[in-house]
Protein backbone atom coordinates (compact mmCIF):
# COMPACT_ATOMS: atom_id res chain seq x y z
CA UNK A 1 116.68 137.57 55.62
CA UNK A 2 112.85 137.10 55.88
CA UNK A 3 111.09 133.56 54.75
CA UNK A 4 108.16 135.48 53.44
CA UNK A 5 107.40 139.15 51.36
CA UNK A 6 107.24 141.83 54.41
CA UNK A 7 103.61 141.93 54.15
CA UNK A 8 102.81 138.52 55.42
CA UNK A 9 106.03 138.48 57.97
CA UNK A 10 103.10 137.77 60.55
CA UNK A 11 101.53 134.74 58.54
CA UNK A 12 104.91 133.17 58.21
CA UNK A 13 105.79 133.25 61.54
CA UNK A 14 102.18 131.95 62.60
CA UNK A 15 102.70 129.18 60.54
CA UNK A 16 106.42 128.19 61.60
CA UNK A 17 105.02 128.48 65.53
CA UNK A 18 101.99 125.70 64.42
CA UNK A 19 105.06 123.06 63.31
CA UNK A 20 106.94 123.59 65.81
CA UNK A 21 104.11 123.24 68.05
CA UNK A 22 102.99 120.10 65.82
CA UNK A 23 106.18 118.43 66.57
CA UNK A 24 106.24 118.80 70.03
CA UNK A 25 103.18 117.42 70.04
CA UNK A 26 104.17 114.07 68.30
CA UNK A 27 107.19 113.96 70.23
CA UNK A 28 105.20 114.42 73.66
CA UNK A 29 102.80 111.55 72.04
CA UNK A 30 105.75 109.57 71.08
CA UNK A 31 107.07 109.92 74.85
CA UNK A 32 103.81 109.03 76.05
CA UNK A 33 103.37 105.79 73.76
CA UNK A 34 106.60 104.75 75.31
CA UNK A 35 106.07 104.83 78.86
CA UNK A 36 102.66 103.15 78.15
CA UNK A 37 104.46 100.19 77.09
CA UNK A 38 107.46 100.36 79.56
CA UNK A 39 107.53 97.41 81.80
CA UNK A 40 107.83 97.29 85.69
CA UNK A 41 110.65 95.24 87.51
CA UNK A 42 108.51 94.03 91.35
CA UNK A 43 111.51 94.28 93.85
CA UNK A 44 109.71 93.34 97.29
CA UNK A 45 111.87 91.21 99.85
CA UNK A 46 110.19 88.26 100.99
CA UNK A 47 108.49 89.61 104.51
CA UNK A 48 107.57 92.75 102.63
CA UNK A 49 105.82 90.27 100.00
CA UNK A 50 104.16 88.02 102.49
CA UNK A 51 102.97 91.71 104.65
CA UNK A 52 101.52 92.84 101.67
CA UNK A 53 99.34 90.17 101.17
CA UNK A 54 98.15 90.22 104.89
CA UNK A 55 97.42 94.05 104.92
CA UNK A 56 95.50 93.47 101.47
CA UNK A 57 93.68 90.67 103.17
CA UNK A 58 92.68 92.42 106.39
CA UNK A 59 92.12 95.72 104.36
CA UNK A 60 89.35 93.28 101.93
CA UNK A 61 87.53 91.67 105.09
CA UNK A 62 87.62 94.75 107.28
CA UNK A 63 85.76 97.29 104.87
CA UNK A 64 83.14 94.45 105.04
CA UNK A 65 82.61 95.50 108.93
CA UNK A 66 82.72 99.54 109.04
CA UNK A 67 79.71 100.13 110.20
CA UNK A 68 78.02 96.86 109.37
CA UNK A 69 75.61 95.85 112.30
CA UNK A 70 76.00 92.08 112.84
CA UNK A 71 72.51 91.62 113.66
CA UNK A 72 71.27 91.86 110.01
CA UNK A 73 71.90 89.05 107.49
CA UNK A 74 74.73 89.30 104.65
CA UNK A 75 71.75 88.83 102.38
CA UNK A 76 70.15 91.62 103.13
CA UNK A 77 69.70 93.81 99.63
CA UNK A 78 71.09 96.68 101.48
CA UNK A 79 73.86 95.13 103.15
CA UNK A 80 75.18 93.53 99.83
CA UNK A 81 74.83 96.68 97.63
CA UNK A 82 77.03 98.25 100.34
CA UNK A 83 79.21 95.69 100.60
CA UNK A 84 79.60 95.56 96.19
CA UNK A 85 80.91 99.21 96.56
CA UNK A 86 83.45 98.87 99.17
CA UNK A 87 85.00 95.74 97.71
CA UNK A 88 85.11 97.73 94.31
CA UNK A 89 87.17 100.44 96.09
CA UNK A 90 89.92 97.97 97.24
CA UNK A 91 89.62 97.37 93.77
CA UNK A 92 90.81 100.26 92.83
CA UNK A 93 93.35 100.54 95.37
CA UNK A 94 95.12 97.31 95.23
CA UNK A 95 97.04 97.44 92.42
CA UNK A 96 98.82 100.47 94.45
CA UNK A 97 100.52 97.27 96.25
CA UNK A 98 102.37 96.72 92.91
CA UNK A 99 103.63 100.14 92.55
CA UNK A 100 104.69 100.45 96.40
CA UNK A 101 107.39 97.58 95.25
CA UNK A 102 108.00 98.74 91.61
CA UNK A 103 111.71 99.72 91.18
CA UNK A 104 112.95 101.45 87.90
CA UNK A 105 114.83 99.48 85.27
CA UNK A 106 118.23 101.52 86.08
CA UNK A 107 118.16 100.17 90.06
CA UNK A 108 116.61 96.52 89.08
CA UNK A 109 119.86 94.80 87.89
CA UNK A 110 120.54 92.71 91.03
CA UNK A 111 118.23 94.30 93.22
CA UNK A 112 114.91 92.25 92.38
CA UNK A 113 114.55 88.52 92.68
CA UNK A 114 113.28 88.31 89.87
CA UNK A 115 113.81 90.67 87.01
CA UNK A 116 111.02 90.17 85.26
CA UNK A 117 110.25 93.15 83.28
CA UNK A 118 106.26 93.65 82.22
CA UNK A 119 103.46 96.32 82.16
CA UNK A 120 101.26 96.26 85.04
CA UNK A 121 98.40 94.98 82.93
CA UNK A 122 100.29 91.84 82.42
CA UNK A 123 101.92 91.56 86.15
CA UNK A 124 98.24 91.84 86.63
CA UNK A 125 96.91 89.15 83.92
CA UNK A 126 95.13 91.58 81.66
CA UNK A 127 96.45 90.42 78.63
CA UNK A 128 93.92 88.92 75.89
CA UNK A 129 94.35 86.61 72.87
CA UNK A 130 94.95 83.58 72.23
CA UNK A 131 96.60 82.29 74.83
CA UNK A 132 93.82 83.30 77.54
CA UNK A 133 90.64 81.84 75.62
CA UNK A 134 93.40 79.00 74.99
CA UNK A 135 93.72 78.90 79.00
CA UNK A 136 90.05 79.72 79.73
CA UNK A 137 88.89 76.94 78.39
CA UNK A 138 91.69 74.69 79.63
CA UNK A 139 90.66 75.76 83.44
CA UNK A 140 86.51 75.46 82.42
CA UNK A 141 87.63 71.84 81.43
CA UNK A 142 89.44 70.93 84.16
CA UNK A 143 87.19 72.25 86.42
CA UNK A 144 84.30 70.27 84.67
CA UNK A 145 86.40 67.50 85.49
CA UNK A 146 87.14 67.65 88.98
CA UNK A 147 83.20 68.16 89.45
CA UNK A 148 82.26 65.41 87.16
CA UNK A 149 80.38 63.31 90.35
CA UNK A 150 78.62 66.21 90.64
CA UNK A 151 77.82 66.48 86.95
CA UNK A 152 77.06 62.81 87.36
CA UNK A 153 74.52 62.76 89.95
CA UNK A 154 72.13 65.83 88.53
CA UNK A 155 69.19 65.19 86.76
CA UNK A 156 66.30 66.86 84.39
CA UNK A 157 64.79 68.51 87.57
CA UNK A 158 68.47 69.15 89.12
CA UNK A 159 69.43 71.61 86.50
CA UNK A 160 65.80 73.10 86.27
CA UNK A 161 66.49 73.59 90.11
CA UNK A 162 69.86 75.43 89.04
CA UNK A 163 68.89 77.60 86.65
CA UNK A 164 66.11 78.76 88.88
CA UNK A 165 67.48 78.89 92.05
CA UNK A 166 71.33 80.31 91.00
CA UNK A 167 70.83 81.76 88.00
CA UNK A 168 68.13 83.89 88.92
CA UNK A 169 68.76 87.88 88.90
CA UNK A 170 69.48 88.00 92.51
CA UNK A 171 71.84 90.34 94.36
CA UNK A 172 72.56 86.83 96.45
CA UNK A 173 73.56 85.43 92.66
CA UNK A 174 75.51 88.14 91.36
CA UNK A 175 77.37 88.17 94.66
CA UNK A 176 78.44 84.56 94.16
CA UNK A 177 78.89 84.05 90.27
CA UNK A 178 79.86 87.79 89.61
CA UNK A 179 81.17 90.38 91.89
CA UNK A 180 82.75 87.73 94.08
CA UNK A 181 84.92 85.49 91.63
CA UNK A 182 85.56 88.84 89.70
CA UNK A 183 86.89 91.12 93.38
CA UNK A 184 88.42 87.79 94.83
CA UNK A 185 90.68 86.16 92.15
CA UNK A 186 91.89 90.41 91.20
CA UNK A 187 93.22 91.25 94.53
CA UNK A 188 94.11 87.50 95.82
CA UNK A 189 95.47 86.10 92.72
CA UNK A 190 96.35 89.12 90.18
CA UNK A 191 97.87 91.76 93.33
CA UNK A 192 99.02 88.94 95.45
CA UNK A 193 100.70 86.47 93.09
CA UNK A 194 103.02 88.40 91.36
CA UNK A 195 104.31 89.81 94.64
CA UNK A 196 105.02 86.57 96.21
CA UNK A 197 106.73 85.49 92.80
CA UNK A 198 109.15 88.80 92.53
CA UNK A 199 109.91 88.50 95.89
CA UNK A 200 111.83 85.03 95.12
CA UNK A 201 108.83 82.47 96.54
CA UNK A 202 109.18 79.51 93.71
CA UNK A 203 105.96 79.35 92.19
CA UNK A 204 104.45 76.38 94.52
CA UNK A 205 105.89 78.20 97.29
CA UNK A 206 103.60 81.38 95.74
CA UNK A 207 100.86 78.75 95.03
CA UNK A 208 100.64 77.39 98.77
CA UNK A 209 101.08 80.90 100.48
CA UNK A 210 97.95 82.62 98.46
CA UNK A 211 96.00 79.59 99.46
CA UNK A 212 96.24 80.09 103.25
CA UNK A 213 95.72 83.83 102.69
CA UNK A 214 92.56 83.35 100.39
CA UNK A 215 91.04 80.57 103.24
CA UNK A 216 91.94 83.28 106.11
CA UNK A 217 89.91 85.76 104.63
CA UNK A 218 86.85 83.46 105.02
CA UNK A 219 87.29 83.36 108.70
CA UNK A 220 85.39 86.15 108.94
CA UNK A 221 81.85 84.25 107.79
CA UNK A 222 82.19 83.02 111.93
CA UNK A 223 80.39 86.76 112.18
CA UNK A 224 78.14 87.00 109.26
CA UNK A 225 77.17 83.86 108.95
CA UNK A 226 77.21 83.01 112.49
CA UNK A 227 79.14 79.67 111.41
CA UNK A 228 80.18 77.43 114.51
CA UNK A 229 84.36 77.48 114.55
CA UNK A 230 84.40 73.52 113.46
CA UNK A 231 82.25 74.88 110.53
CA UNK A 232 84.37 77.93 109.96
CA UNK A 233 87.48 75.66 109.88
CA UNK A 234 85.95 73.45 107.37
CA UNK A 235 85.14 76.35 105.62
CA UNK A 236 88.95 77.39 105.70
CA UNK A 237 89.98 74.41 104.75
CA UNK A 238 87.79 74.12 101.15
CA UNK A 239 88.75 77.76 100.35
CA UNK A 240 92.14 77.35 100.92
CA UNK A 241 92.13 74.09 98.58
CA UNK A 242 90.48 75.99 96.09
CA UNK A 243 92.67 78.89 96.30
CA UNK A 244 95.26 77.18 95.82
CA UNK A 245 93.81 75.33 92.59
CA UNK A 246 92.93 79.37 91.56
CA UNK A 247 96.31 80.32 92.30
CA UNK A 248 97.59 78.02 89.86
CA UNK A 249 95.55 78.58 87.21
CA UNK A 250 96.51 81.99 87.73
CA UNK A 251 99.96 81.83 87.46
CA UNK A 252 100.13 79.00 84.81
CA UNK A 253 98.35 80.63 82.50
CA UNK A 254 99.58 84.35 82.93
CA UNK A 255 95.84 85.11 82.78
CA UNK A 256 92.96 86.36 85.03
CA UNK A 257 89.93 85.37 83.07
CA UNK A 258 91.10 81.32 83.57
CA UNK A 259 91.23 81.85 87.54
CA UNK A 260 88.06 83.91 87.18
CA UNK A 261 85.47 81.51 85.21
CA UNK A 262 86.94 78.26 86.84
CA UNK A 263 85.95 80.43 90.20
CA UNK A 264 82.00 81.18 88.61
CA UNK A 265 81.86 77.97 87.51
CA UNK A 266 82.72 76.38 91.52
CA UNK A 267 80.36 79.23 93.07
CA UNK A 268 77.51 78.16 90.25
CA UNK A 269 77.83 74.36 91.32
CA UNK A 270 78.90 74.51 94.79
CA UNK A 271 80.41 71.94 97.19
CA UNK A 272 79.50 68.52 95.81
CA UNK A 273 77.00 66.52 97.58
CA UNK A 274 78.56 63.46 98.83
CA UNK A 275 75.32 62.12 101.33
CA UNK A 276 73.37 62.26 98.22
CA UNK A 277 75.16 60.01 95.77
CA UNK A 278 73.31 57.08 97.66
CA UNK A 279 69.87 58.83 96.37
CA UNK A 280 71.32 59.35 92.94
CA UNK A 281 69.22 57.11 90.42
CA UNK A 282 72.41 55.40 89.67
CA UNK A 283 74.43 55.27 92.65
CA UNK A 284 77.25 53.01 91.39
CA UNK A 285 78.10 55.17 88.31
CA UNK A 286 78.22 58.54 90.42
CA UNK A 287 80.23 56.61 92.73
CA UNK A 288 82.75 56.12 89.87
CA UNK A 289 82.56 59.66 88.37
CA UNK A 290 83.58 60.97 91.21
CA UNK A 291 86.68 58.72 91.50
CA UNK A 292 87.53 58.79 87.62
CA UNK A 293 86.78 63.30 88.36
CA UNK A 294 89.35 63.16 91.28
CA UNK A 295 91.98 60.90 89.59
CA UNK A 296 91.75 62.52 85.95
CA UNK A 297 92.07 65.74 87.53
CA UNK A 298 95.34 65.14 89.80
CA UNK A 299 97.06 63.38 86.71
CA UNK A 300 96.27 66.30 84.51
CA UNK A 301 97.88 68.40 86.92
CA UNK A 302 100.61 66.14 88.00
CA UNK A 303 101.38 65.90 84.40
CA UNK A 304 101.38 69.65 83.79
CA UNK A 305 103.55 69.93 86.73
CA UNK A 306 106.25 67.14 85.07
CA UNK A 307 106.40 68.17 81.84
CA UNK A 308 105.08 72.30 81.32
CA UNK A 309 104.02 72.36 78.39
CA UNK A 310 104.76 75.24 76.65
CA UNK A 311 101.03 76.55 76.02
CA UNK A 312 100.39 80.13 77.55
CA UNK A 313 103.90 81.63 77.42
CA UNK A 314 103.30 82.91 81.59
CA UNK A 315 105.96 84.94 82.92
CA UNK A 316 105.27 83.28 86.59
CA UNK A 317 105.56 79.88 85.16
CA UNK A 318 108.42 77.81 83.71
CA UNK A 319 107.30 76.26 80.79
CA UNK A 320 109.60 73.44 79.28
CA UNK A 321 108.40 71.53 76.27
């Protein structure tokens, strides 16, 4: 028995193909908007884990040398513009350390570590609201008080000297306070902490290991900067603090901008100037805003460490209170 008078037979049948069609469509959409939102259980074992951050390490320093000829300087225009492009294509390719060690939900329950269940975009720390400007301008502060000596000590002509020495549009600058902090906290702190923390590391454990990682891939400056090895190692150790302190911020707050402005904000000031606090105008106040910097910032974190506030809700962080 026909839907339709025999003369438009053809018109109903058109018309029954276009909703069938339409609701494959929405159910194909509807298939879609659920693996979007899907989460990903990170199974690596622990060597597998701590590999993976070594290969990513070696595989971010060693683009830096194809081809490069040693003789000319890292500042070169040239040499940086090359080097911008081949640290934006481990970029790309480092999150592909996350999906090497993704297991599906069906094969996670006891397998993992940790089953910890998220999209990539928050293993990764993409995740934007109120928590991150919340934890952005948590790290900015504590940041601006670690460096308050520094903060201290600079005068009228100090910041003139700053804004035009280092925030000037130079390749040099947007090396240091751009590509730099962005490239270095995404594949050392978004790719590598969340491996080390599914792979069963407790978080300090995660903390400590992406520290010595991040200062061994500034061993490398012994060649472009033609560093002596006592500088190189001093070098090593100040990266590997502040990786650590990046690291952190990283996993405490769950975020990536937090790790990445508290890193623009070091680059911008730069290691503090200790021989010159004798030339300061006011020697005996830097003196003491360096100490009340230091202290202030190691009971802020000591505290944070004692009681966890509950504040950014971070998957990679237990938060108590």
């Amino acid at each position: 028995r026909s839907c339709c008078p025999p003369c438009s037979l053809e018109l109903c049948l058109h018309r029954r193909r276009a909703e069938l069609s339409s609701l494959g469509d929405n159910s194909f959409g509807d298939h879609r908007a659920q693996e979007a939102v899907r989460g990903m259980y990170l199974c690596p074992g622990q060597f597998a884990a701590v590999a993976s951050c070594g290969a990513l390490c070696a595989c971010y320093v060693g683009v830096l040398y194809v081809g490069y000829d040693t003789s000319l300087s890292r500042d070169e225009p040239g040499v940086i513009v090359q080097r911008f492009r081949r640290v934006l294509a481990i970029c790309v390719l480092a999150p592909l350390a996350l999906w090497l060690h993704a297991a599906p939900s069906s094969d996670a329950a006891g397998a993992c570590a940790r089953e910890v269940d998220m999209p990539v975009s928050e293993w990764l720390g993409l995740r934007f609201g109120a928590a991150c400007w919340l934890g952005s301008a948590a790290a900015l502060g504590l940041t601006a008080i670690l460096f308050l000596g520094p903060l201290a000590m600079m005068d009228a002509d100090d910041w003139a000297d700053l804004r035009r020495d280092r925030l000037s549009p130079r390749l040099t600058n947007a090396r240091a306070l751009l590509v730099g902090p962005f490239a270095e906290e995404w594949v050392f702190r978004a790719v590598m902490c969340p491996l080390l923390y599914s792979a069963g590391f407790a978080p300090g454990t995660c903390v400590l290991i992406a520290a010595l990682v991040f200062g061994a891939a500034h061993l490398h400056h012994r060649l472009d900067m033609r560093r002596s090895w006592s500088a190189v190692l001093v070098m090593f150790t100040y990266t590997s603090l502040f990786g650590a302190y990046s690291a952190y911020l990283y996993m405490r707050t769950g975020h990536l901008l937090p790790a990445v402005l508290a890193h623009m904000f070091c680059n911008l000031m730069g290691l503090p100037d200790f021989g010159g606090i004798a030339h300061s105008s006011n020697p005996a106040q830097v003196r003491l805003c360096f100490f009340v910097g230091l202290v202030s910032f190691l009971a802020i974190a000591r505290a944070d460490a004692v009681w966890r506030p509950r504040l950014f809700d971070s998957a990679m962080w237990d938060e108590g209170l």
